[in-house]
N, C-alpha and C. Protein backbone atom coordinates (compact mmCIF):
# COMPACT_ATOMS: atom_id res chain seq x y z
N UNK A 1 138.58 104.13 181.68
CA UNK A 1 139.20 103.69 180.46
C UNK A 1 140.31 104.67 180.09
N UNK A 2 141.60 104.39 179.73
CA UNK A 2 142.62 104.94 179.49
C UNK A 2 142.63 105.74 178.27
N UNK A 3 141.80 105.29 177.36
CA UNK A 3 141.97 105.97 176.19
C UNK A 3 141.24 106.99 175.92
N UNK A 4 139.68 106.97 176.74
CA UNK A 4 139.20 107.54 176.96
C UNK A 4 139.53 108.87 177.92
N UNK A 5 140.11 108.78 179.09
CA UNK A 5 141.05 109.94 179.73
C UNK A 5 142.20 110.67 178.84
N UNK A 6 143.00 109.91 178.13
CA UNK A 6 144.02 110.58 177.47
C UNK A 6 143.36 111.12 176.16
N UNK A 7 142.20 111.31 175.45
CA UNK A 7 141.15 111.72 174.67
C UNK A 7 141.28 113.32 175.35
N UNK A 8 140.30 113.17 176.70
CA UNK A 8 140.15 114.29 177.20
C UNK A 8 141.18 115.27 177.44
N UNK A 9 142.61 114.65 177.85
CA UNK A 9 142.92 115.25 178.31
C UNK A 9 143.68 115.81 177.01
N UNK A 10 143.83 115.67 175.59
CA UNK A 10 144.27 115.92 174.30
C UNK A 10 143.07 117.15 173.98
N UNK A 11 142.00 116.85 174.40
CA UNK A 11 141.24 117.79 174.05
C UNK A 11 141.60 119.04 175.04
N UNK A 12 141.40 118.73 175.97
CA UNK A 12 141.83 119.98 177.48
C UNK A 12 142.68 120.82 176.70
N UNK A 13 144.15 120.16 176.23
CA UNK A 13 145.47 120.80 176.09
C UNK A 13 145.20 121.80 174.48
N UNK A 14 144.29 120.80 173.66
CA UNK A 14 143.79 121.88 172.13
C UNK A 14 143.53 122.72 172.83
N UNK A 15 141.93 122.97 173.68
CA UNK A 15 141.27 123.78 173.31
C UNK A 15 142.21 125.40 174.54
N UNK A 16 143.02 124.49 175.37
CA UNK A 16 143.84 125.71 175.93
C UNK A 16 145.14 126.27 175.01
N UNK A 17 145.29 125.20 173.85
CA UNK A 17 146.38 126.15 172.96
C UNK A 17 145.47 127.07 171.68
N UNK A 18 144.07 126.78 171.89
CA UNK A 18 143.31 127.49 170.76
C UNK A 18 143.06 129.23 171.73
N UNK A 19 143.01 128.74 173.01
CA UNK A 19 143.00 130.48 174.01
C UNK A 19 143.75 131.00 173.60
N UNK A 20 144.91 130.36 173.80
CA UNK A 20 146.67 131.06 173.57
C UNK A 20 147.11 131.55 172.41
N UNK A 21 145.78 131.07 171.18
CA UNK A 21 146.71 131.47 169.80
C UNK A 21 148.06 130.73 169.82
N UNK A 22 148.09 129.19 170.41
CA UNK A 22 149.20 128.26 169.68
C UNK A 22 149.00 127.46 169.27
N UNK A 23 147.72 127.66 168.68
CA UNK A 23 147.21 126.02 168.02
C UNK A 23 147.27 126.43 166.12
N UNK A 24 147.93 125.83 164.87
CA UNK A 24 147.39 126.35 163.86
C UNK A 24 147.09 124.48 163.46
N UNK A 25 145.74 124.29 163.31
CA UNK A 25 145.22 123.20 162.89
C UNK A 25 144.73 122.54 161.05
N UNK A 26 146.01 121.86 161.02
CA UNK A 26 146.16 121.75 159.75
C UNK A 26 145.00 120.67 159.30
N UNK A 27 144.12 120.19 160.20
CA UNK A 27 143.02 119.42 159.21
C UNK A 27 141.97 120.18 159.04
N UNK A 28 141.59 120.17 157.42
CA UNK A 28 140.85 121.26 157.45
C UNK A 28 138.91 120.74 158.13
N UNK A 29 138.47 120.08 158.24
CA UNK A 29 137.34 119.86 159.02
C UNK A 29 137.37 119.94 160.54
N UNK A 30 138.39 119.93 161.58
CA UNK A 30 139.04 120.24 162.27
C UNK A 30 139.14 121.66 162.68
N UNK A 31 139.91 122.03 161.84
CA UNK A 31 139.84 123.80 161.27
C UNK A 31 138.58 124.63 161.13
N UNK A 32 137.79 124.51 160.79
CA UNK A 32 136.26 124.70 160.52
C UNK A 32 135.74 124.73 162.04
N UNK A 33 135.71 123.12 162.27
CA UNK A 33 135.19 123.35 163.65
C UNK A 33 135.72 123.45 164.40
N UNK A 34 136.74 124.24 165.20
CA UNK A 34 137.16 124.68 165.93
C UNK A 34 136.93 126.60 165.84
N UNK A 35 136.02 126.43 164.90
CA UNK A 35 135.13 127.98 164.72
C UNK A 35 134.89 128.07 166.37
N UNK A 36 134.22 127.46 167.06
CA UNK A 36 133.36 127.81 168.29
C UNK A 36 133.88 125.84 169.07
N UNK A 37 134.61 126.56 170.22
CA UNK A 37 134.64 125.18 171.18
C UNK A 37 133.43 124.34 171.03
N UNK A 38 132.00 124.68 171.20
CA UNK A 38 130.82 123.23 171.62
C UNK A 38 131.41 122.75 170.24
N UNK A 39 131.54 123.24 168.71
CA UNK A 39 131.19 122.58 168.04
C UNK A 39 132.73 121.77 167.90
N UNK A 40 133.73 121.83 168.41
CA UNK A 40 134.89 120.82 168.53
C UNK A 40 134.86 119.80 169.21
N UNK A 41 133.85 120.39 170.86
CA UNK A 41 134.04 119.53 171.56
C UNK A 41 133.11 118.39 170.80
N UNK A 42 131.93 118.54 170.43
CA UNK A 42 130.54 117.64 170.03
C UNK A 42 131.56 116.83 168.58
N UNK A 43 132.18 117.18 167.82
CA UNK A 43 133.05 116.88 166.81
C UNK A 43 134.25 115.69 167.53
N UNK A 44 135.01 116.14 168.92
CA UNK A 44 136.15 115.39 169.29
C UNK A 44 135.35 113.71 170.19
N UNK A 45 134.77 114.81 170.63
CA UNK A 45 133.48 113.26 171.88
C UNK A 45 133.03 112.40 170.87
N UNK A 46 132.22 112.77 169.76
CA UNK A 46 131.56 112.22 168.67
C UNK A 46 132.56 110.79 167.96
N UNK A 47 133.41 111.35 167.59
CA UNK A 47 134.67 110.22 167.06
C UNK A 47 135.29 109.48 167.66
N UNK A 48 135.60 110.35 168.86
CA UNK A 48 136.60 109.07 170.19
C UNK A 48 135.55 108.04 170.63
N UNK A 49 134.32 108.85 170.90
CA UNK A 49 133.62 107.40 170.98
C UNK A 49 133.38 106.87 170.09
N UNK A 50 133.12 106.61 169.25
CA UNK A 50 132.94 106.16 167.91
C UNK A 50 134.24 105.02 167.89
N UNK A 51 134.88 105.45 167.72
CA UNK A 51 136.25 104.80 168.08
C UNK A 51 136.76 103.63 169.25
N UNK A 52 136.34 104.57 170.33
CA UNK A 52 136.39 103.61 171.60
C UNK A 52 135.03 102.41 171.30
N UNK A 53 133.98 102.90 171.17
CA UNK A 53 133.46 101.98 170.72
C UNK A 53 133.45 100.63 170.05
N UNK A 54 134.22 101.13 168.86
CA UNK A 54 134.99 100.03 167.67
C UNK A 54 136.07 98.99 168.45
N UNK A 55 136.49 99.68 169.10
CA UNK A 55 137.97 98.81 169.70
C UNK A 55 137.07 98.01 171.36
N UNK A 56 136.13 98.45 171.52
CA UNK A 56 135.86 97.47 172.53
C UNK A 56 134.66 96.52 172.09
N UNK A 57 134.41 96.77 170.76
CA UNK A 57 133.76 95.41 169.69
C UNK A 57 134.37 94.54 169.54
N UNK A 58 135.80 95.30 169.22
CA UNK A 58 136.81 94.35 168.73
C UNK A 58 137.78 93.84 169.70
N UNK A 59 137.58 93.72 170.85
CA UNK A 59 138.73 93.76 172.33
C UNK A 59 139.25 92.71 171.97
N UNK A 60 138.65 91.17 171.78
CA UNK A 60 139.05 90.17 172.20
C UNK A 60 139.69 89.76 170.66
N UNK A 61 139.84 90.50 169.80
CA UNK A 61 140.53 89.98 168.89
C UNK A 61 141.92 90.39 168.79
N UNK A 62 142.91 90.06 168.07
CA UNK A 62 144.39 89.82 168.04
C UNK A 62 144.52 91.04 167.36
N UNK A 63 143.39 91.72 166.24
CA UNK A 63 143.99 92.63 165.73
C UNK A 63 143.11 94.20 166.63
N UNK A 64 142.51 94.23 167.52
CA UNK A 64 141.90 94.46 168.55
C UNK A 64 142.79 95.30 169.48
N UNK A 65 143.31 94.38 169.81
CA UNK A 65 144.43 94.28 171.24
C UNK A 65 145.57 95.19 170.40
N UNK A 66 146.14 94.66 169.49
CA UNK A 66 147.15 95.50 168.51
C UNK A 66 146.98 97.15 168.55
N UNK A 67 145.17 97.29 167.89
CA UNK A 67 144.66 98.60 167.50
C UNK A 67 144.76 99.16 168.79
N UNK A 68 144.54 98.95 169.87
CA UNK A 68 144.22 99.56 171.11
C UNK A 68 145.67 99.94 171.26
N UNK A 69 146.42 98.71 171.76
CA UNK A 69 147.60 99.52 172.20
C UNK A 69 148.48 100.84 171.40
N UNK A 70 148.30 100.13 169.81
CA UNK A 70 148.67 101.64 168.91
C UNK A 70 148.34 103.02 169.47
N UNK A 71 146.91 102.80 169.83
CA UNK A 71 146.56 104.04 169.76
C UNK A 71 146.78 104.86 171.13
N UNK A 72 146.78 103.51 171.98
CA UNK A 72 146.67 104.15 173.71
C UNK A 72 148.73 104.73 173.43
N UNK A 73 149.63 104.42 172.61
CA UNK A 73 150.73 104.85 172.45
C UNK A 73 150.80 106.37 172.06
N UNK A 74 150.34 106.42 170.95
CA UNK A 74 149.96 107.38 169.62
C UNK A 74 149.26 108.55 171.27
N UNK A 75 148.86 108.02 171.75
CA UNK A 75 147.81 109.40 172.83
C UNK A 75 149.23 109.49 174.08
N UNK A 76 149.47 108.39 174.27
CA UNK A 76 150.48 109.12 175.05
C UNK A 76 151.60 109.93 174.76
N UNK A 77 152.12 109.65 173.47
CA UNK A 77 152.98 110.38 172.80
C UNK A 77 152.48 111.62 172.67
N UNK A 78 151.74 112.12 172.39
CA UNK A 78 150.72 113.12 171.95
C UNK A 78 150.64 114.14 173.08
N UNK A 79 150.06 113.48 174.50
CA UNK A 79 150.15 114.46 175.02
C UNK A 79 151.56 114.95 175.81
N UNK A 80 152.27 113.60 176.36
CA UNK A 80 153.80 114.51 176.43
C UNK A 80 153.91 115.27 175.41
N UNK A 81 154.12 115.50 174.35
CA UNK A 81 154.47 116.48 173.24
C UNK A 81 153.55 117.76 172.77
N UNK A 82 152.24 117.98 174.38
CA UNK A 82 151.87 118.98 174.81
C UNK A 82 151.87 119.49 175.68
N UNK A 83 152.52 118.51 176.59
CA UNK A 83 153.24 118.75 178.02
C UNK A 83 154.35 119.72 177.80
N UNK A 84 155.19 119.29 176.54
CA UNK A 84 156.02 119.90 175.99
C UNK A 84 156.23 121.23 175.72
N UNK A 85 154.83 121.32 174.88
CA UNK A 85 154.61 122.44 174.10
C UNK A 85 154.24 123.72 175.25
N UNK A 86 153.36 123.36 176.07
CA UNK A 86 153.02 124.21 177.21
C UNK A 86 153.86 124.28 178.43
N UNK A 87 155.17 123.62 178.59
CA UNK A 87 156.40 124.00 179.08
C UNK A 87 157.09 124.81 178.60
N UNK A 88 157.46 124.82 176.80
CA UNK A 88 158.37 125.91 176.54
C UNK A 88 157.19 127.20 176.53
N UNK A 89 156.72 127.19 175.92
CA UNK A 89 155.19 128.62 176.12
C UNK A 89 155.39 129.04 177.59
N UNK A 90 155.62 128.43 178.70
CA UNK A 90 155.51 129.18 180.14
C UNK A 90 156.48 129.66 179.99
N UNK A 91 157.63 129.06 179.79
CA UNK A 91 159.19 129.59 179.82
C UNK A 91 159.53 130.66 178.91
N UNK A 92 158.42 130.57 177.72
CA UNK A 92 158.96 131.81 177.26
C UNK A 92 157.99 133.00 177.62
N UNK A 93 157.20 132.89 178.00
CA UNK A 93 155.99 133.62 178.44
C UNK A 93 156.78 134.67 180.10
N UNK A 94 157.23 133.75 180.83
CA UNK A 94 157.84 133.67 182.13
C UNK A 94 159.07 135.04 181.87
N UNK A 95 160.03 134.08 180.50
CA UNK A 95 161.56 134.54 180.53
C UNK A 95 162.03 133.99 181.11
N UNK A 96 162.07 132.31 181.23
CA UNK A 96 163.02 131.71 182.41
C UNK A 96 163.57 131.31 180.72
N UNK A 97 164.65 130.50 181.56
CA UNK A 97 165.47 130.13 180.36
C UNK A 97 165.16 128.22 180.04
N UNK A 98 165.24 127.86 178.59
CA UNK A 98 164.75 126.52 178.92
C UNK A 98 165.70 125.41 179.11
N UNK A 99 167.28 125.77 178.94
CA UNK A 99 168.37 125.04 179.51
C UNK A 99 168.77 125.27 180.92
């Protein structure tokens, strides 16, 4: 399941910008738990399924199909724009230049 992989792999990219000291996480329940990784990870698994769940209750409906693709967007956007983030961090980490 797609949404389910791009979940993980949103989580992968947090919990390696929470190593790095480049993560500052403005939700504050979020914030809290990201005290200690299990309790983010048990917090991030907990909701996506929860979620994935909901949307494959709702698959065959019109507003279903809508919600899914939003979101399978919303995750891809998301993680290019940590693809991102952990491109300029090498480069500046490196000293290569990013032009």
């Amino acid at each position: 399941m797609i949404l389910a992989f791009l979940n993980a792999v949103d989580l992968e990219f947090t919990l390696l910008a929470l190593t790095h000291g480049l993560l500052f996480e403005a939700n504050p329940i979020a914030s809290y738990l990201l005290s200690t990784q299990a309790q983010f990870i048990t917090y991030k698994v907990t909701f996506a399924g929860l979620g994935i769940f909901m949307l494959l209750t709702s698959r065959r409906t019109t507003m279903g199909e809508i919600a899914a693709l939003m979101i399978c967007s919303f995750y891809v956007i998301l993680v290019y724009q940590w693809m991102a983030c952990f491109s300029m961090f090498q480069a500046a980490y490196s000293g290569d230049s990013l032009l």
